[in-house]
C-alpha atoms as a PDB file:
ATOM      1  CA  UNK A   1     -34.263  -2.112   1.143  1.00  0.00           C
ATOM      2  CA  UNK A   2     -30.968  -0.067   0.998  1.00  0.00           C
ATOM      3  CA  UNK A   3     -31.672   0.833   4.520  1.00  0.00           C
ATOM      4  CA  UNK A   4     -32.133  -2.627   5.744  1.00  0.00           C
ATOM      5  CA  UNK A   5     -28.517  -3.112   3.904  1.00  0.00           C
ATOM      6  CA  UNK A   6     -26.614  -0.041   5.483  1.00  0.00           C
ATOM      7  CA  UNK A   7     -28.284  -1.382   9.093  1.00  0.00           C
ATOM      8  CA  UNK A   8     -27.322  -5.394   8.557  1.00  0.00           C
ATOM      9  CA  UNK A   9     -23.709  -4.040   7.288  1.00  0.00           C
ATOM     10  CA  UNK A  10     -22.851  -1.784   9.977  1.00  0.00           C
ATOM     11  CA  UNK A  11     -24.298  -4.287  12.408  1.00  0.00           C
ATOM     12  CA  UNK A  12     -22.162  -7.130  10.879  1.00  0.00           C
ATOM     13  CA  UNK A  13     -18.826  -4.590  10.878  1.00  0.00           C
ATOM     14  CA  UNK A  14     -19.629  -3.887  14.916  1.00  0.00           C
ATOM     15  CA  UNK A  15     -20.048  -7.835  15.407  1.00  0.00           C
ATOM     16  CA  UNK A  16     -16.728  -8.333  13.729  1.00  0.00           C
ATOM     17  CA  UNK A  17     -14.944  -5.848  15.521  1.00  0.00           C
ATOM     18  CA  UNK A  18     -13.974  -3.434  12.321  1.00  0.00           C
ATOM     19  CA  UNK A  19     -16.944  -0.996  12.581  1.00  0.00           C
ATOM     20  CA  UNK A  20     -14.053   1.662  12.394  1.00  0.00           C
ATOM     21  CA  UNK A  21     -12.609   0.541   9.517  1.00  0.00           C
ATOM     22  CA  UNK A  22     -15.740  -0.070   7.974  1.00  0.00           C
ATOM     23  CA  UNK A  23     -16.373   3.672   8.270  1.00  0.00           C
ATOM     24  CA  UNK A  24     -13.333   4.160   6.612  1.00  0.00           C
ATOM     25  CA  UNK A  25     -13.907   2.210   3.542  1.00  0.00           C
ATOM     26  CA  UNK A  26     -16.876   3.410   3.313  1.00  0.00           C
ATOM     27  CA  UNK A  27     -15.753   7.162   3.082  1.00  0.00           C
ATOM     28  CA  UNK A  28     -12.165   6.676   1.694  1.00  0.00           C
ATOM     29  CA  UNK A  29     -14.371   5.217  -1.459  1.00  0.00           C
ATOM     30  CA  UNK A  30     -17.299   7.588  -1.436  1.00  0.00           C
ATOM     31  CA  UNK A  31     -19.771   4.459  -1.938  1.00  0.00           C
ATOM     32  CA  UNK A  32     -23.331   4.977  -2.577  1.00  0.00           C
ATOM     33  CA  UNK A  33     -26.414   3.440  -1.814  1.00  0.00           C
ATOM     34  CA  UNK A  34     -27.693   3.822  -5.602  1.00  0.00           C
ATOM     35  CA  UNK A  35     -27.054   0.025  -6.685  1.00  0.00           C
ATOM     36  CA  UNK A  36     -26.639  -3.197  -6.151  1.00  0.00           C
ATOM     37  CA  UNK A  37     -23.475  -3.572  -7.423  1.00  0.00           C
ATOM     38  CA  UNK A  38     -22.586  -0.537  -4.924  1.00  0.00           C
ATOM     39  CA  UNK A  39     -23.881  -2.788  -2.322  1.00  0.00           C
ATOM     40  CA  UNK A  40     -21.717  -5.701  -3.169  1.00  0.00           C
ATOM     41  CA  UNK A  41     -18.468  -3.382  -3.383  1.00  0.00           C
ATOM     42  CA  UNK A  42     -18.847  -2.949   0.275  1.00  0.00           C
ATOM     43  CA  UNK A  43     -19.977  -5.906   1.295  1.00  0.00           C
ATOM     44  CA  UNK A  44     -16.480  -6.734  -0.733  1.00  0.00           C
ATOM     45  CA  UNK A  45     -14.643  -4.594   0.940  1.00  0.00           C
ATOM     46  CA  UNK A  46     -15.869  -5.095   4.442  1.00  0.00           C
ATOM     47  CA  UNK A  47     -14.532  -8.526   3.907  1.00  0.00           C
ATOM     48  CA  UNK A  48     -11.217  -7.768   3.147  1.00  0.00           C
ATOM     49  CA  UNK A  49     -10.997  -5.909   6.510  1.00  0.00           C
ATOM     50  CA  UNK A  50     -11.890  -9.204   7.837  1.00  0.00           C
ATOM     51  CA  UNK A  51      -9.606 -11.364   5.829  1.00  0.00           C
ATOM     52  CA  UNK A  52      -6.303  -8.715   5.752  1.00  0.00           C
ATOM     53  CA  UNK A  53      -4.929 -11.663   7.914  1.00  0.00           C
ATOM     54  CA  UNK A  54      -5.577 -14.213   4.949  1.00  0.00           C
ATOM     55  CA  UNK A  55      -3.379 -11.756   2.869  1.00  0.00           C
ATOM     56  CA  UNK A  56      -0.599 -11.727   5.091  1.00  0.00           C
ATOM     57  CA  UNK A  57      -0.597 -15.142   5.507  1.00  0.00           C
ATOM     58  CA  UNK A  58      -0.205 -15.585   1.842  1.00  0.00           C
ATOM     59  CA  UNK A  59       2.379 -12.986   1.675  1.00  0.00           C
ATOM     60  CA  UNK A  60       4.264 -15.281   4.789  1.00  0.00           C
ATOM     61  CA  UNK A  61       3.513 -18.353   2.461  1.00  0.00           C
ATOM     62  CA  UNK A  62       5.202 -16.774  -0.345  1.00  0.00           C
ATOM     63  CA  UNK A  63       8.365 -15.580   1.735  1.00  0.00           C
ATOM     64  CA  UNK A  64       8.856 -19.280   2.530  1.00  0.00           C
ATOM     65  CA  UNK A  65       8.535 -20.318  -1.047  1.00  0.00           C
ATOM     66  CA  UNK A  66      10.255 -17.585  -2.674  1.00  0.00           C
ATOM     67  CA  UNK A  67      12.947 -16.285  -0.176  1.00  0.00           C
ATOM     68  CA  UNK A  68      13.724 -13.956  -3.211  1.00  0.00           C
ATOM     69  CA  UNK A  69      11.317 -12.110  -2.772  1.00  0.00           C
ATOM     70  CA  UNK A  70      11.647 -11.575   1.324  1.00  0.00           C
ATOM     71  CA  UNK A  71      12.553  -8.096   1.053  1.00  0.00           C
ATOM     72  CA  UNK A  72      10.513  -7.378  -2.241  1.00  0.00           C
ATOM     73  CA  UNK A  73       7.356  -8.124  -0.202  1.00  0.00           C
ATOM     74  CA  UNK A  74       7.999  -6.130   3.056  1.00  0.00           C
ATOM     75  CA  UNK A  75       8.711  -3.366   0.277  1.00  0.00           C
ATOM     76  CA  UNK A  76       5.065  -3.972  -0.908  1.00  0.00           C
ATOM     77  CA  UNK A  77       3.510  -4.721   2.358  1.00  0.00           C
ATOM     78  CA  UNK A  78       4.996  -1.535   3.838  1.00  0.00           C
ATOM     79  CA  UNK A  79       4.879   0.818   0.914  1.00  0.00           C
ATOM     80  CA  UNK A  80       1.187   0.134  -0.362  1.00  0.00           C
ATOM     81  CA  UNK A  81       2.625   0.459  -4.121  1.00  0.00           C
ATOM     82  CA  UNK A  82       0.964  -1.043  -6.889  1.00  0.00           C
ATOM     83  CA  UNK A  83       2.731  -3.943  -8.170  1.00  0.00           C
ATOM     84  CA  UNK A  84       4.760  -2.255 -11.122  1.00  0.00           C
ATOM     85  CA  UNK A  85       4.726   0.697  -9.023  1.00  0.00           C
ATOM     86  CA  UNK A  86       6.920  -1.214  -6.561  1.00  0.00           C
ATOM     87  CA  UNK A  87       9.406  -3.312  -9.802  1.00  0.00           C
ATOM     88  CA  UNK A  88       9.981   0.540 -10.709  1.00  0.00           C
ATOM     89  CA  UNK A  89      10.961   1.778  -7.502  1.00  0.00           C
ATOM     90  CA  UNK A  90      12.660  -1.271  -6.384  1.00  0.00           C
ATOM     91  CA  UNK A  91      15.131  -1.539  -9.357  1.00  0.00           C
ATOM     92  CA  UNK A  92      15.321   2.281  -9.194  1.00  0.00           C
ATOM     93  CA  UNK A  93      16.307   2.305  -5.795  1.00  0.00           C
ATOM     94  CA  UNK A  94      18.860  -0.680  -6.638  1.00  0.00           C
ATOM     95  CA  UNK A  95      20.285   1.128  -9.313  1.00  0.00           C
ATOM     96  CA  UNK A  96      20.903   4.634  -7.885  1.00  0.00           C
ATOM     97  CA  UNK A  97      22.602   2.736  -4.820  1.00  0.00           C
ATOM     98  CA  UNK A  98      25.333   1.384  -7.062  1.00  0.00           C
ATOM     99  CA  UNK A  99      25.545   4.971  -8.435  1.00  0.00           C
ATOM    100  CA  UNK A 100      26.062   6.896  -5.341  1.00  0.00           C
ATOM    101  CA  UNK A 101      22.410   8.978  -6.515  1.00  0.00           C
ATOM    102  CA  UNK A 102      20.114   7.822  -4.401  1.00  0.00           C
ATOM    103  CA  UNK A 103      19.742  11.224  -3.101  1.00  0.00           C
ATOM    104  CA  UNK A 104      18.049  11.880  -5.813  1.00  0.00           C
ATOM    105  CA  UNK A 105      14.979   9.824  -5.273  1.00  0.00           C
ATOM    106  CA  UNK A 106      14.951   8.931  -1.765  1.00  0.00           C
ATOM    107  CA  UNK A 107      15.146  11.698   0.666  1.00  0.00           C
ATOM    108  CA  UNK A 108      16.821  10.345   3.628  1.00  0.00           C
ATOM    109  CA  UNK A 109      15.585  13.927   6.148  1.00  0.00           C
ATOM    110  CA  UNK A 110      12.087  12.706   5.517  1.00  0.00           C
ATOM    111  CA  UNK A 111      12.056   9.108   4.719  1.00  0.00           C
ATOM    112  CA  UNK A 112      10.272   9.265   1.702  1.00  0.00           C
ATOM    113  CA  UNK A 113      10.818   7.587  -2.084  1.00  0.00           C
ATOM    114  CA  UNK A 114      10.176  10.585  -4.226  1.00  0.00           C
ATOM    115  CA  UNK A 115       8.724   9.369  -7.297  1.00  0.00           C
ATOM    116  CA  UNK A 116       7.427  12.862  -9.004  1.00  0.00           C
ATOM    117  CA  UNK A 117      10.907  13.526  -9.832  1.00  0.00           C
ATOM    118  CA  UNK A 118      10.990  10.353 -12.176  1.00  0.00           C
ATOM    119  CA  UNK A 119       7.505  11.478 -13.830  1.00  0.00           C
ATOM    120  CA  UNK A 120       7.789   8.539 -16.807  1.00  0.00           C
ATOM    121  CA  UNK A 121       7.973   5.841 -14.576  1.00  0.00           C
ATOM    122  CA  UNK A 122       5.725   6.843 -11.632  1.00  0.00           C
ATOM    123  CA  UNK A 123       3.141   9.918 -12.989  1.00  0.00           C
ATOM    124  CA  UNK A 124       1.376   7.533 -15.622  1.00  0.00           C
ATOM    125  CA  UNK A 125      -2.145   9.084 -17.673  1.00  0.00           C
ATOM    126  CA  UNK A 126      -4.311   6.992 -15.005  1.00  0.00           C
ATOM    127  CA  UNK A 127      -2.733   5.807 -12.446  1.00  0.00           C
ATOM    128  CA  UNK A 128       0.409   7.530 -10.626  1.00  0.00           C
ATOM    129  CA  UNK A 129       2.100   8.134  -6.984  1.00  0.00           C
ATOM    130  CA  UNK A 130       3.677  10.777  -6.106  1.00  0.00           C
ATOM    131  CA  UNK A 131       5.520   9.305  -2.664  1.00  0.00           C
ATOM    132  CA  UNK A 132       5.888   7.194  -0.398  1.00  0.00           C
ATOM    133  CA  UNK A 133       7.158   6.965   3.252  1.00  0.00           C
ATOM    134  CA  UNK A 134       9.814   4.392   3.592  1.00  0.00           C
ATOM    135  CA  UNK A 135      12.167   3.400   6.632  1.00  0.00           C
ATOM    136  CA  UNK A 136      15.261   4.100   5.861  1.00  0.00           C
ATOM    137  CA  UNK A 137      16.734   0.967   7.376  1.00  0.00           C
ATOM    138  CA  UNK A 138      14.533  -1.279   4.578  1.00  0.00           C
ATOM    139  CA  UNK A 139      15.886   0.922   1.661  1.00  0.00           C
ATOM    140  CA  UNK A 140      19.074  -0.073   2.648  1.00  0.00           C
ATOM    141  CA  UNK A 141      18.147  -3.753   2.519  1.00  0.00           C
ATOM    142  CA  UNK A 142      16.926  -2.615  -1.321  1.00  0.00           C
ATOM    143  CA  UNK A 143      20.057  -1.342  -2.079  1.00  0.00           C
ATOM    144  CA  UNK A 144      21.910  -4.896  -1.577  1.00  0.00           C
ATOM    145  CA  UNK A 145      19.474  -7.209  -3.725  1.00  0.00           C
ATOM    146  CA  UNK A 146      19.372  -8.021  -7.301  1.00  0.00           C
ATOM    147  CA  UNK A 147      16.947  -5.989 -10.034  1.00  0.00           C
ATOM    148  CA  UNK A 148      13.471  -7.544 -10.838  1.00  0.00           C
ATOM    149  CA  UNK A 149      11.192  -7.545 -13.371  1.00  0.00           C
ATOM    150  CA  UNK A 150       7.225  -8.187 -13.063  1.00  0.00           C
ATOM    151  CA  UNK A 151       7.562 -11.487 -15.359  1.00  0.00           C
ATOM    152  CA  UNK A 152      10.256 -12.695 -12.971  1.00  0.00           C
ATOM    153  CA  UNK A 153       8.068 -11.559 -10.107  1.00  0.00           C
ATOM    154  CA  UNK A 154       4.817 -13.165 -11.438  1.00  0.00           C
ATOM    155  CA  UNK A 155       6.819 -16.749 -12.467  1.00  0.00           C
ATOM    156  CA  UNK A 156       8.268 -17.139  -9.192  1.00  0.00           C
ATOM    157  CA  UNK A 157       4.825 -16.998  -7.644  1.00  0.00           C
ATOM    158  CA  UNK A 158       2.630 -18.193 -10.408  1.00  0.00           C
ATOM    159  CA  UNK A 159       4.019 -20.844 -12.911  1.00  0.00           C
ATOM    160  CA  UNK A 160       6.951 -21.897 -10.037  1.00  0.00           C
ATOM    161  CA  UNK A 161       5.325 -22.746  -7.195  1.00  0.00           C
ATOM    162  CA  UNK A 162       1.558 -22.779  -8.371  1.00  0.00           C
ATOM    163  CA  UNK A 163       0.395 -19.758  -5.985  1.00  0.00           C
ATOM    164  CA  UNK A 164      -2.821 -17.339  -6.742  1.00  0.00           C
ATOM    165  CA  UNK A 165      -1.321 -13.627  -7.378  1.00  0.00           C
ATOM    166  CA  UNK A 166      -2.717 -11.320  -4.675  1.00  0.00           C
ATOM    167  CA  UNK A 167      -0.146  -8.617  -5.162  1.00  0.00           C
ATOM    168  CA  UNK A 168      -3.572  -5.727  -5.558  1.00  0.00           C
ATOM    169  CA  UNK A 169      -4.728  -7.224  -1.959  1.00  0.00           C
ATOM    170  CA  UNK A 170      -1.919  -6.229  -0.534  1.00  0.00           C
ATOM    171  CA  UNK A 171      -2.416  -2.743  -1.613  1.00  0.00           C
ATOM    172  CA  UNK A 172      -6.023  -2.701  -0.602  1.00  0.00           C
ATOM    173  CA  UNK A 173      -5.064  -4.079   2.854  1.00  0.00           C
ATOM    174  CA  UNK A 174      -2.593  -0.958   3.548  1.00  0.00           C
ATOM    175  CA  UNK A 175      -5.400   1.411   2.365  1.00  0.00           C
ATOM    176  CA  UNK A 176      -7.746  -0.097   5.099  1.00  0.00           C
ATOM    177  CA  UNK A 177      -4.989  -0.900   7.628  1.00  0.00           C
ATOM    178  CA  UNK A 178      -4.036   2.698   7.419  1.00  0.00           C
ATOM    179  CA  UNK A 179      -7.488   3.826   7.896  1.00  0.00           C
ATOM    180  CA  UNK A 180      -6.421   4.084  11.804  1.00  0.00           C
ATOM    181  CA  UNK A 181      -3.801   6.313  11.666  1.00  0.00           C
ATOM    182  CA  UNK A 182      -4.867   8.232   8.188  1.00  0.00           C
ATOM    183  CA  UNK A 183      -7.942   9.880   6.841  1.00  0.00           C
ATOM    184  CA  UNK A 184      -8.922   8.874   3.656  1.00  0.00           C
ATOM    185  CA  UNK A 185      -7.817  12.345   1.876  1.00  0.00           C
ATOM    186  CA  UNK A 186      -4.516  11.121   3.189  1.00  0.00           C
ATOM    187  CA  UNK A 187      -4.327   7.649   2.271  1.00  0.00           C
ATOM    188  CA  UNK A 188      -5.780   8.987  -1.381  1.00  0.00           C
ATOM    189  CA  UNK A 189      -2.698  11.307  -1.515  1.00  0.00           C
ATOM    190  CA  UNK A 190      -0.478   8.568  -0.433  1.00  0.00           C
ATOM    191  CA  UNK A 191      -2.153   6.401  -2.989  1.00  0.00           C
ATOM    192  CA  UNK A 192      -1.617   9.033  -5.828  1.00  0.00           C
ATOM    193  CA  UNK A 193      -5.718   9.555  -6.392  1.00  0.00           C
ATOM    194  CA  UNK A 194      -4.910  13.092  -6.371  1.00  0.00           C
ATOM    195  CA  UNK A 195      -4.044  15.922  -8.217  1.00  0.00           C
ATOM    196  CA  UNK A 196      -0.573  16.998  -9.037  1.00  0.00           C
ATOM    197  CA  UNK A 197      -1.418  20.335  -7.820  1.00  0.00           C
ATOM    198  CA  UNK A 198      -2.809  19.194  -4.444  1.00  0.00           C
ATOM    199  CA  UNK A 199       0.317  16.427  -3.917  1.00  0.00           C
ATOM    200  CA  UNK A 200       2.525  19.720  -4.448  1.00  0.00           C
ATOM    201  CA  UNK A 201       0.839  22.144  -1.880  1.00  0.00           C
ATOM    202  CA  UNK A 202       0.264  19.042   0.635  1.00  0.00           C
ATOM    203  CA  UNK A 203       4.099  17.693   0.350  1.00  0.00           C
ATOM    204  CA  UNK A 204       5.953  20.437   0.217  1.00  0.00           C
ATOM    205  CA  UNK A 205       4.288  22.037   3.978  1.00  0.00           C
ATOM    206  CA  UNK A 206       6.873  20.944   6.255  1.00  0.00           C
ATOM    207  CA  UNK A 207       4.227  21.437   9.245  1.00  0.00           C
ATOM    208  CA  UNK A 208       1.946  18.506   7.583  1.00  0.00           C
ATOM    209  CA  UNK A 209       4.757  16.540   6.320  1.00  0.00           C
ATOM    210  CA  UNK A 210       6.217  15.709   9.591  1.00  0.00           C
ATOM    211  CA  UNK A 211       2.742  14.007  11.410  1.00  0.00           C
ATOM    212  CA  UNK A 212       1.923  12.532   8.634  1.00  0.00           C
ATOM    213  CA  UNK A 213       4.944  10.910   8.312  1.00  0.00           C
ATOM    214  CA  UNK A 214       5.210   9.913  11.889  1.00  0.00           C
ATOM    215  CA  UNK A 215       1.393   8.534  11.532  1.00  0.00           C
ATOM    216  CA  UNK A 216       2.771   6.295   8.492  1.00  0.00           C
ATOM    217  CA  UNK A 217       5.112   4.761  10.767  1.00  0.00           C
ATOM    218  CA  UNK A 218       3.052   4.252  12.995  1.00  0.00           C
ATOM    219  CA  UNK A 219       1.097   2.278  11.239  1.00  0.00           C
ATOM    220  CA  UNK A 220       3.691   0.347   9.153  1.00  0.00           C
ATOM    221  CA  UNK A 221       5.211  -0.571  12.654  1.00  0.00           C
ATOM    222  CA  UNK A 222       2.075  -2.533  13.333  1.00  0.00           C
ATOM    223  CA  UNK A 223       1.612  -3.585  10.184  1.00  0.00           C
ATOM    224  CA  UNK A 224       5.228  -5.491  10.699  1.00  0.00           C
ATOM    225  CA  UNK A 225       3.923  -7.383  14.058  1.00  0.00           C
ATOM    226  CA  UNK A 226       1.069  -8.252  12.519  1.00  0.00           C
ATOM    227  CA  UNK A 227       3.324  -9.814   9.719  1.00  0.00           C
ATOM    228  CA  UNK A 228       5.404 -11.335  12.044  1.00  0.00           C
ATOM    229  CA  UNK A 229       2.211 -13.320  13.692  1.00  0.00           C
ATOM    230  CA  UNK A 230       2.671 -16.658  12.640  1.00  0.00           C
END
């Protein structure tokens, strides 16, 4: 029966053109053939590779609803942060512009939002990132808006203008977006779902740093005309 799955599943991802990224889910998430429920997880996920447009167009809805949160949702779109990830970094970013630090978090040589050296608000018990590739040119947008907080974030969305809260798909379309450009080792280490030990030996190797960086871009480059697609 599990082999009849695997065969309609892959056949399905080849008819709707995301066999690739399939693969990618598949192994980014180590899923098994051991259950049902295993079975439904990629089934799930195979249809958000389908549907990543469906969360882009709510994240255009949004944008036209909330012009607030314009730049708060490229942030998220581009980053791949989790939700209060992205309030922390966001208002950290905001205030360490208006203190002339924010050398001290975002390393402008590299382009990347250095969270491990902020380890309360970023390296949690569970869940944690350690950084994240960011144009330069959109932390400079940061730096001019106002501080948020995930109750103002949630109300604008949720009790203002009536809209589901699809902040995790947004997440979960990077990870899969990505999967052209990254390997799912690096999208985990992007993601923070590794050890601080491995981020530190990974990061820190300027030879590694630099393509993966320029693969990031890569991707959030088409990740932005795809966002632009009306």
């Amino acid at each position: 029966m599990r082999k009849v799955v695997m065969a309609s599943l892959s056949n399905l991802s080849k008819w709707l053109g995301v066999y690739e990224e399939w693969k990618g889910v598949v192994k980014r998430y180590g899923l098994k053939w051991s259950s049902g429920r295993t079975e439904e997880l990629i089934i799930e996920r195979m249809a958000n590779v389908q549907s990543g447009g469906d969360v882009l167009d709510w994240v255009r809805l949004v944008k036209r609803r909330v012009p607030k949160l314009t730049v708060f949702l490229d942030f998220m779109v581009y980053s791949g942060l989790r939700l209060r990830e992205a309030v922390n970094s966001w208002n950290l970013i905001i205030q360490l512009s208006r203190e002339y630090r924010l050398g001290e978090y975002y390393n402008d040589k590299s382009e990347a939002l250095e969270h491990y050296r902020f380890k309360g608000l970023f390296i949690r018990r569970s869940k944690k990132v350690f950084v994240s590739f960011v144009p330069e040119w959109l932390i400079r947008k940061i730096s001019e808006q106002q501080p948020l907080t995930l109750y103002q974030v949630n109300n604008f969305v949720r009790r203002d203008n009536r809209l589901k809260a699809r902040f995790c798909d947004i997440r979960e379309h990077w990870a899969t977006f990505m999967t052209r450009w990254l390997s799912p080792a690096e999208i985990d280490f992007l993601q923070g779902r590794v050890g601080a030990s491995v981020f530190m030996r990974n990061y820190f190797n300027p030879a590694l740093l630099g393509d993966l960086k320029a693969r990031v871009f890569m991707g959030i480059e088409a990740i932005s005309e795809q966002l632009e697609k009306e």
